[in-house]
PDB file of N, CA and C in Angstrom:
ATOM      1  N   UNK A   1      25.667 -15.672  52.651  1.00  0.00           N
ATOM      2  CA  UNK A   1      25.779 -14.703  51.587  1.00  0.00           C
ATOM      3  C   UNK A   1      27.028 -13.868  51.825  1.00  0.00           C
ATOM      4  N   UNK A   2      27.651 -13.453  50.830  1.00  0.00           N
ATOM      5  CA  UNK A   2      29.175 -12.588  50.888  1.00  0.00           C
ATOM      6  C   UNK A   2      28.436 -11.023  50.705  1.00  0.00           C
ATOM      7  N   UNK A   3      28.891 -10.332  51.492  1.00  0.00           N
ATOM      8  CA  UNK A   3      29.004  -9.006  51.406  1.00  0.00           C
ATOM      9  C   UNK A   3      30.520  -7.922  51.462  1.00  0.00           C
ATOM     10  N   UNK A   4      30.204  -6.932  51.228  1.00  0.00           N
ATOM     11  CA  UNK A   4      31.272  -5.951  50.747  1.00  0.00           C
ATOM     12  C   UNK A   4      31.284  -5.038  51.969  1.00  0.00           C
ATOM     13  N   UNK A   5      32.347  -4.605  52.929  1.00  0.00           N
ATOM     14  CA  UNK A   5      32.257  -3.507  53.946  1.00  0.00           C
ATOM     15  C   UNK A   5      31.918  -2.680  53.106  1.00  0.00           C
ATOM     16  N   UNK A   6      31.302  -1.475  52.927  1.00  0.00           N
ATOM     17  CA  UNK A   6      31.480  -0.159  52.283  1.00  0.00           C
ATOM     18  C   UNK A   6      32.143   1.297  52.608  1.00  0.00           C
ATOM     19  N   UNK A   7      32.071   1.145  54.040  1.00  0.00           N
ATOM     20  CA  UNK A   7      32.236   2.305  55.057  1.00  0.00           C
ATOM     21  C   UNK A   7      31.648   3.479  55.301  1.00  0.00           C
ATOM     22  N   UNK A   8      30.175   2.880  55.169  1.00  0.00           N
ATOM     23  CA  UNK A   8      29.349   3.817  55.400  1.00  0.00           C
ATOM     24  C   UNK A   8      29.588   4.875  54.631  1.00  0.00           C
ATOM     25  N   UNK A   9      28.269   6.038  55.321  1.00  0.00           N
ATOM     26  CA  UNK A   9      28.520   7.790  54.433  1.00  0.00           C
ATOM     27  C   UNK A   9      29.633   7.988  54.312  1.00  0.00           C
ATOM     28  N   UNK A  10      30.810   7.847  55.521  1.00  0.00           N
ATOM     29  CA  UNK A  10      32.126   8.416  55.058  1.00  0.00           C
ATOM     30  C   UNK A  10      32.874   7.626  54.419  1.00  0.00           C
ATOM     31  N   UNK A  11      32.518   6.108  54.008  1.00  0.00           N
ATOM     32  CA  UNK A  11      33.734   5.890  53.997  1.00  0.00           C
ATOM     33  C   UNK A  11      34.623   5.071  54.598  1.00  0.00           C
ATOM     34  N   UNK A  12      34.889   5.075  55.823  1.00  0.00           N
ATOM     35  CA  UNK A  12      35.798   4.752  56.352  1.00  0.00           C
ATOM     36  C   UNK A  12      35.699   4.160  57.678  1.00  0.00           C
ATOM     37  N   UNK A  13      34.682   3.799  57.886  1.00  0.00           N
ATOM     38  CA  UNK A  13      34.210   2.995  59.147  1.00  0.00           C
ATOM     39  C   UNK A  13      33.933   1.405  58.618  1.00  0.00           C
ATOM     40  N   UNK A  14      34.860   0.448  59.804  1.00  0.00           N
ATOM     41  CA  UNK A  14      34.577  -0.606  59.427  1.00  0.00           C
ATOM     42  C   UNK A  14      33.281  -1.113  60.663  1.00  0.00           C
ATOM     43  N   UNK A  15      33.237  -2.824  60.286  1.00  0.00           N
ATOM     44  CA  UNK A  15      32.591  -3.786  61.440  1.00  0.00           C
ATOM     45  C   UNK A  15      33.550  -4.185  62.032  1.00  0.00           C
ATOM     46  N   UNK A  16      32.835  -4.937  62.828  1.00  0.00           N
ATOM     47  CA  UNK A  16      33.139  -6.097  63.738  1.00  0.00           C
ATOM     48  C   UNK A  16      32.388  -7.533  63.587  1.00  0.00           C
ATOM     49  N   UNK A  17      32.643  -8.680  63.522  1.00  0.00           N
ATOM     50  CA  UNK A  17      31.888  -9.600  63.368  1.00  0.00           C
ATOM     51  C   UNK A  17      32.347 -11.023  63.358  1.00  0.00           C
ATOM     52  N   UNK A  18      32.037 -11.725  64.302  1.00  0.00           N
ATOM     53  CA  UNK A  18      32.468 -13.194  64.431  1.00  0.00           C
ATOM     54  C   UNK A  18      34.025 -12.997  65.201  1.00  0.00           C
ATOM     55  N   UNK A  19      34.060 -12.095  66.134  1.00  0.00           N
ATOM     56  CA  UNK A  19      35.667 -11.745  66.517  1.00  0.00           C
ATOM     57  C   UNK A  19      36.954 -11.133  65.453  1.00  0.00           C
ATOM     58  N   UNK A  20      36.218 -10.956  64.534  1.00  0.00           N
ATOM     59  CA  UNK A  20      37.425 -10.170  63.806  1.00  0.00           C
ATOM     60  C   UNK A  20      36.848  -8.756  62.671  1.00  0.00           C
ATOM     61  N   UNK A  21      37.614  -8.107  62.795  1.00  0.00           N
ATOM     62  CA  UNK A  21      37.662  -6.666  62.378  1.00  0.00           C
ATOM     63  C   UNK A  21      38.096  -6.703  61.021  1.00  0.00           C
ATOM     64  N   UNK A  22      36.423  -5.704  60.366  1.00  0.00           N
ATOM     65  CA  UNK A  22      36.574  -5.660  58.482  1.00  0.00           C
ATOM     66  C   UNK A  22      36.182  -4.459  58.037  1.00  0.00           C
ATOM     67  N   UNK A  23      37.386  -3.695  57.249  1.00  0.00           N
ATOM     68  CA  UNK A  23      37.368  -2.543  57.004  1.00  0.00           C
ATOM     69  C   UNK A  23      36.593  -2.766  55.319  1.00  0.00           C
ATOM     70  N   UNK A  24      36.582  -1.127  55.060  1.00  0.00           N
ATOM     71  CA  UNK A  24      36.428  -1.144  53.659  1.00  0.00           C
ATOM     72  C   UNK A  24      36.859  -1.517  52.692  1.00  0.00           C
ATOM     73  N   UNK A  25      36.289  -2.511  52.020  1.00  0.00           N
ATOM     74  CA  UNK A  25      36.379  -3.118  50.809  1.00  0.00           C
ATOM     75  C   UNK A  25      36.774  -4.679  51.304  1.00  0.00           C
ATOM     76  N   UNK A  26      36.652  -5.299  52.160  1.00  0.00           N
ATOM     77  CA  UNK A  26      36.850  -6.639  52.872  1.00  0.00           C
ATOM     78  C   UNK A  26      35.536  -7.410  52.582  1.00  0.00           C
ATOM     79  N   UNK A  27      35.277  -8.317  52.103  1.00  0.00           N
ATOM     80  CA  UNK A  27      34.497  -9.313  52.284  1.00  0.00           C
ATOM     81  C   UNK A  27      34.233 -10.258  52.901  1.00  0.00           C
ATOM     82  N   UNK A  28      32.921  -9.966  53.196  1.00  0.00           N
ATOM     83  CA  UNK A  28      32.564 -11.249  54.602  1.00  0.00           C
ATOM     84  C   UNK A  28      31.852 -11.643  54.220  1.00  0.00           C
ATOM     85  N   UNK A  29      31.062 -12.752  54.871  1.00  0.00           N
ATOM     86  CA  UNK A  29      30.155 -13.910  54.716  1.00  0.00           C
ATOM     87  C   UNK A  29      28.738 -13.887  55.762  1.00  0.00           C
ATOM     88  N   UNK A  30      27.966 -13.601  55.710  1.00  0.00           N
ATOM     89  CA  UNK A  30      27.039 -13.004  57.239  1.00  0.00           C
ATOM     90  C   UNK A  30      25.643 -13.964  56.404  1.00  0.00           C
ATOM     91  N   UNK A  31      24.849 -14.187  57.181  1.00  0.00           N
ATOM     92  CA  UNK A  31      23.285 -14.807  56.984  1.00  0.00           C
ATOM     93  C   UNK A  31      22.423 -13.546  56.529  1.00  0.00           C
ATOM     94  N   UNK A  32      21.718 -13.819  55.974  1.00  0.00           N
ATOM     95  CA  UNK A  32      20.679 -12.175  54.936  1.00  0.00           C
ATOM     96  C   UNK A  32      20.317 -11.572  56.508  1.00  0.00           C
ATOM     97  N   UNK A  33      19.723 -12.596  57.420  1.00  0.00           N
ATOM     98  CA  UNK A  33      18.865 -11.740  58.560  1.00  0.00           C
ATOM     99  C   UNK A  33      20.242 -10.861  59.452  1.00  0.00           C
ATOM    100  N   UNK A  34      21.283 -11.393  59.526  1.00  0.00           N
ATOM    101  CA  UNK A  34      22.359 -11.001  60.260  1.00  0.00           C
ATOM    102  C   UNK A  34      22.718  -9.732  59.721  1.00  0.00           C
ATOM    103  N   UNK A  35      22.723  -9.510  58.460  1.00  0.00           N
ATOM    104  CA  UNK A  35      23.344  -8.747  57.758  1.00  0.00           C
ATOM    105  C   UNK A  35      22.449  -7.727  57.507  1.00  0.00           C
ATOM    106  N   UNK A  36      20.901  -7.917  57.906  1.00  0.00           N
ATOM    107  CA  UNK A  36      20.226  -6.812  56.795  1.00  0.00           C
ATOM    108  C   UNK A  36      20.348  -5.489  57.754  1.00  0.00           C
ATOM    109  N   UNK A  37      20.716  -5.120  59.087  1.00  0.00           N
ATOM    110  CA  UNK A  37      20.627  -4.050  59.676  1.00  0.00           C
ATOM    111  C   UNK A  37      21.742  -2.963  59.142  1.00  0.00           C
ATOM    112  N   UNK A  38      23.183  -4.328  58.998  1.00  0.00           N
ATOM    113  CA  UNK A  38      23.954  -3.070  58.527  1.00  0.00           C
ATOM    114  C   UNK A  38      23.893  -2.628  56.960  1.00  0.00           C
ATOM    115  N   UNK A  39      23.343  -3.581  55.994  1.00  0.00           N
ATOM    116  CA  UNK A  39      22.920  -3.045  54.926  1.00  0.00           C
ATOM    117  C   UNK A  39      21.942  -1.572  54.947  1.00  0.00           C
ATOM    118  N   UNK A  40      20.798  -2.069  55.298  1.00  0.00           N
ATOM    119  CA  UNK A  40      20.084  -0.627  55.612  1.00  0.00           C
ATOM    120  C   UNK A  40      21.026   0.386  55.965  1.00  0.00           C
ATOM    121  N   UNK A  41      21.900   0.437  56.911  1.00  0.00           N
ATOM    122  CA  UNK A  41      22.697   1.562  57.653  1.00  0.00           C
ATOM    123  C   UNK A  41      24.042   1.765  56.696  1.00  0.00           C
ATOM    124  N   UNK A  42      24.004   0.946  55.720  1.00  0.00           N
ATOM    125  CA  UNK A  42      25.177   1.555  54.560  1.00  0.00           C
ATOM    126  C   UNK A  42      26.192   1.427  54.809  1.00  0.00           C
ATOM    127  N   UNK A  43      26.700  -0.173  55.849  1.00  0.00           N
ATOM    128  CA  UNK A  43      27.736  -0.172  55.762  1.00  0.00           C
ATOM    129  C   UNK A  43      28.290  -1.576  55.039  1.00  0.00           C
ATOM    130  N   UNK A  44      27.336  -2.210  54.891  1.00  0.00           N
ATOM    131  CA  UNK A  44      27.496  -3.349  53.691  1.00  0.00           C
ATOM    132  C   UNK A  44      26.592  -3.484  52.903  1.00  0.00           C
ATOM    133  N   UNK A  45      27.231  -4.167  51.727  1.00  0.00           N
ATOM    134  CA  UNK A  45      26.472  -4.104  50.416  1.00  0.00           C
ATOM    135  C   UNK A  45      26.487  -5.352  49.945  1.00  0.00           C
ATOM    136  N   UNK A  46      25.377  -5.576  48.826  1.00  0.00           N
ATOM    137  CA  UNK A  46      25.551  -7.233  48.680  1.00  0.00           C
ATOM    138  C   UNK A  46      27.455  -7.673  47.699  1.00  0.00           C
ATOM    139  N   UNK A  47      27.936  -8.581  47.932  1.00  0.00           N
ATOM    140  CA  UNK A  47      29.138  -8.941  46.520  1.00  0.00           C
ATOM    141  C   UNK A  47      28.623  -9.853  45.844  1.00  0.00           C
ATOM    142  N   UNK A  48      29.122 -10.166  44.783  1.00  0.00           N
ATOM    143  CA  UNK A  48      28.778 -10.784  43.520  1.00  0.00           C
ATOM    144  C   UNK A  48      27.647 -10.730  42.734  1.00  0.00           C
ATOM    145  N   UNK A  49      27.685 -10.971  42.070  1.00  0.00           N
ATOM    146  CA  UNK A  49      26.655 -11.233  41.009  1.00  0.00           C
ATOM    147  C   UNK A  49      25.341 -11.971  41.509  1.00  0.00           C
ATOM    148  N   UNK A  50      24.598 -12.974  41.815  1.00  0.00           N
ATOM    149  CA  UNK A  50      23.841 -13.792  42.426  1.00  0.00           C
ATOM    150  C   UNK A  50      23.002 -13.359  43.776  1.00  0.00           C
ATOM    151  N   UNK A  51      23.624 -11.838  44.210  1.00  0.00           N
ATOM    152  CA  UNK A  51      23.206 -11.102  45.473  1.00  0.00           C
ATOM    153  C   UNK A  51      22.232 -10.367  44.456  1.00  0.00           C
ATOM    154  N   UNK A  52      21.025 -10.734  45.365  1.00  0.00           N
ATOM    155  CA  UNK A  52      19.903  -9.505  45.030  1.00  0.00           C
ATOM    156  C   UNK A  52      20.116  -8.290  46.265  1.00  0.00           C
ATOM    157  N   UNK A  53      19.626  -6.910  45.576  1.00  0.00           N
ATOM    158  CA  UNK A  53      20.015  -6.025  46.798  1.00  0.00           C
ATOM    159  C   UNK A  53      18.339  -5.889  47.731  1.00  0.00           C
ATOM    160  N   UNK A  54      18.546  -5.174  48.845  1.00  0.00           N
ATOM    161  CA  UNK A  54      17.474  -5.415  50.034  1.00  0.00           C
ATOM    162  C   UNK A  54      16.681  -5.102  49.383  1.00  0.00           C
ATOM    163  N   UNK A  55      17.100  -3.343  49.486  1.00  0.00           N
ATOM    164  CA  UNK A  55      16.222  -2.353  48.678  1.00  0.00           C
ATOM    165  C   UNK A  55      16.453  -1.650  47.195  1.00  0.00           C
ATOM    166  N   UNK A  56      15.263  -1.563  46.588  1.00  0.00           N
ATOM    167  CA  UNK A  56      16.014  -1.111  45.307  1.00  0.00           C
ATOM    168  C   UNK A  56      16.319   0.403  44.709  1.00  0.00           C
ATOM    169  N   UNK A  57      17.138   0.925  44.295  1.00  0.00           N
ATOM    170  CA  UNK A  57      17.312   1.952  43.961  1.00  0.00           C
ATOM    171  C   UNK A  57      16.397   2.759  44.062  1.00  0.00           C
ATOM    172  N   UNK A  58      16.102   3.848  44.750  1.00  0.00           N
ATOM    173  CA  UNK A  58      15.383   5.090  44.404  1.00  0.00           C
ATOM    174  C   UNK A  58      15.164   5.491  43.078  1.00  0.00           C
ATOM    175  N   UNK A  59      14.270   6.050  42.332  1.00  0.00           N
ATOM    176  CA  UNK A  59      13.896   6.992  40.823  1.00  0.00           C
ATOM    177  C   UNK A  59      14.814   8.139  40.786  1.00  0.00           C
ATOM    178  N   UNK A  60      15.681   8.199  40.310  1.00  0.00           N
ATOM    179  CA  UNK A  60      15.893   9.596  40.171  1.00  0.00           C
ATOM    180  C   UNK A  60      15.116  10.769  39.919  1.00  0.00           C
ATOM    181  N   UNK A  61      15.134  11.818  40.393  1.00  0.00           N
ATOM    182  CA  UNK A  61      14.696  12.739  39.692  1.00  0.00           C
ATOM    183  C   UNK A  61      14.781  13.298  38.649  1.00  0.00           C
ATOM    184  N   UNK A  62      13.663  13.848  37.939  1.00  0.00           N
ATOM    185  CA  UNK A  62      13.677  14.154  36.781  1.00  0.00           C
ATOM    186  C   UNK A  62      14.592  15.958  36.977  1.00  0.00           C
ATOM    187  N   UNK A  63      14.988  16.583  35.591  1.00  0.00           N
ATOM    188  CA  UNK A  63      16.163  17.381  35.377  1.00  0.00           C
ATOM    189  C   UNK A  63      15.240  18.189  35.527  1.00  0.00           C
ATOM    190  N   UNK A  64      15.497  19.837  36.194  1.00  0.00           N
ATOM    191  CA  UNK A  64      14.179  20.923  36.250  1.00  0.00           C
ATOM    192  C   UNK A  64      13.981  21.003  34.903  1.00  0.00           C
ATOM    193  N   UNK A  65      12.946  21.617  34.504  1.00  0.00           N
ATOM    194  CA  UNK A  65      12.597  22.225  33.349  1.00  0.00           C
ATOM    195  C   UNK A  65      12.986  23.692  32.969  1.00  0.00           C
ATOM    196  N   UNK A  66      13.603  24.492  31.750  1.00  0.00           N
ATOM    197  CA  UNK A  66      14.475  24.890  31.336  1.00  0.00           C
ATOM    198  C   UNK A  66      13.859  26.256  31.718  1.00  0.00           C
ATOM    199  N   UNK A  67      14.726  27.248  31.929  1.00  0.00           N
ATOM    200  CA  UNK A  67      14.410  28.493  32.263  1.00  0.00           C
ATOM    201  C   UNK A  67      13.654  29.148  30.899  1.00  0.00           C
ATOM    202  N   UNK A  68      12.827  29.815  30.930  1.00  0.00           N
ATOM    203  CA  UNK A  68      12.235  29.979  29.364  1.00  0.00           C
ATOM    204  C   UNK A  68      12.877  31.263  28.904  1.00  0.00           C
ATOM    205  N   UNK A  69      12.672  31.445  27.523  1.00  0.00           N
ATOM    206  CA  UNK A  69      13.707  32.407  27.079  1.00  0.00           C
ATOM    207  C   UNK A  69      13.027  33.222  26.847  1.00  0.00           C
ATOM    208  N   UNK A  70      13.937  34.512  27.541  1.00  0.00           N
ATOM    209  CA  UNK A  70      13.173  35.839  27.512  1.00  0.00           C
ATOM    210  C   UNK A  70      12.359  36.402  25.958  1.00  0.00           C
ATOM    211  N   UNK A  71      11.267  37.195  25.717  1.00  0.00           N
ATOM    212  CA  UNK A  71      10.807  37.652  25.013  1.00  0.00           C
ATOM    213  C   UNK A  71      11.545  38.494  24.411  1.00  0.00           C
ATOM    214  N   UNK A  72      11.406  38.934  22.583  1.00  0.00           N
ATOM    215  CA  UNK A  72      12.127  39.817  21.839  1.00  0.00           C
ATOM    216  C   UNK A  72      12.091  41.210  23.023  1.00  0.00           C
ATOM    217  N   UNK A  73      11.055  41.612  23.355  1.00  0.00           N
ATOM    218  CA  UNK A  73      11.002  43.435  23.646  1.00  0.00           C
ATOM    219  C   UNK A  73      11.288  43.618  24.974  1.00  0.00           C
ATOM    220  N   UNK A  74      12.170  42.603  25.453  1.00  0.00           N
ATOM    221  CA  UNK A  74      12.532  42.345  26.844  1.00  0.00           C
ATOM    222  C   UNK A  74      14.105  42.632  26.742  1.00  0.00           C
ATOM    223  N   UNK A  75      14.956  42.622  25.665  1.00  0.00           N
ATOM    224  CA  UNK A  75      16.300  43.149  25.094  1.00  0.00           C
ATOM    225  C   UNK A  75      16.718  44.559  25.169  1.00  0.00           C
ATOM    226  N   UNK A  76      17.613  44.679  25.825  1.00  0.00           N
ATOM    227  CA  UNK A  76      17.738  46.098  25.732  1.00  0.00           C
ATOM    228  C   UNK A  76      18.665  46.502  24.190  1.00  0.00           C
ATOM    229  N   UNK A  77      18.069  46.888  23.512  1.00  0.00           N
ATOM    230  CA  UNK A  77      18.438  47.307  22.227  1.00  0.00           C
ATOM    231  C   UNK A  77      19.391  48.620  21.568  1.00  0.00           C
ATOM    232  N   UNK A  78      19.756  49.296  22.630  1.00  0.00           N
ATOM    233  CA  UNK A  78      20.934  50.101  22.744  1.00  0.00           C
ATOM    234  C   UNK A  78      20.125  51.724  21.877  1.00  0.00           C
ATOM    235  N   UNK A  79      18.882  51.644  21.174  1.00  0.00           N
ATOM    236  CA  UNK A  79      18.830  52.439  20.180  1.00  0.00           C
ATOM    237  C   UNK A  79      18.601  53.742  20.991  1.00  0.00           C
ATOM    238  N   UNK A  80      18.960  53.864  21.829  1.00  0.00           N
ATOM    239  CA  UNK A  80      18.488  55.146  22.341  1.00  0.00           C
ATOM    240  C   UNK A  80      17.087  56.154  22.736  1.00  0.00           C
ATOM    241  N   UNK A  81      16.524  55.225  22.191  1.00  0.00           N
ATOM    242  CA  UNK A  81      14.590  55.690  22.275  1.00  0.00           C
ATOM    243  C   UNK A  81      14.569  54.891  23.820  1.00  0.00           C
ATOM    244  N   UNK A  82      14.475  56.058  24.731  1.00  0.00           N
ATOM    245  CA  UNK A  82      13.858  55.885  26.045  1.00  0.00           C
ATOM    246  C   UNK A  82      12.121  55.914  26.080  1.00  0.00           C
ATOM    247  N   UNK A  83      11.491  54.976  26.509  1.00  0.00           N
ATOM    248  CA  UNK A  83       9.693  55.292  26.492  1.00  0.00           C
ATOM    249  C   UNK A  83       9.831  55.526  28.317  1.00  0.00           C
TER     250      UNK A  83
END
């Protein structure tokens, strides 16, 4: 199977593998079992089309729900009547 370096969280960390050195965005060729540790650890990803991924996307979270809008007699209304 072909995979994609990614470089991990940052970025910018490559492998090592089969004696030669693969930075980000290099494609290699590794066996699913060979490969699945550094997938998990985010530093390769499946390439092409025909790659199923390990794991699948997380759910996003849903957006908070909206701050509610203050009540009319909650305005300060300037009229000068202090209670």
């Amino acid at each position: 199977m072909k995979f994609r370096v990614t470089g991990g969280p940052e970025g910018d960390r490559g492998i090592s593998a089969a004696g030669r050195r693969y930075e980000p965005g290099d494609v290699i060729e590794l066996t699913q079992p060979k490969a699945q540790w550094l997938v998990d650890k985010g530093l390769l990803e499946p390439a092409g089309k025909n790659v199923g991924k390990s794991d699948p996307d997380p759910e996003p979270e849903p957006d908070p729900a909206p701050e509610p809008s203050p009540e009319p007699w909650e305005f300060d209304d300037d009229s000068g009547d202090d209670l």
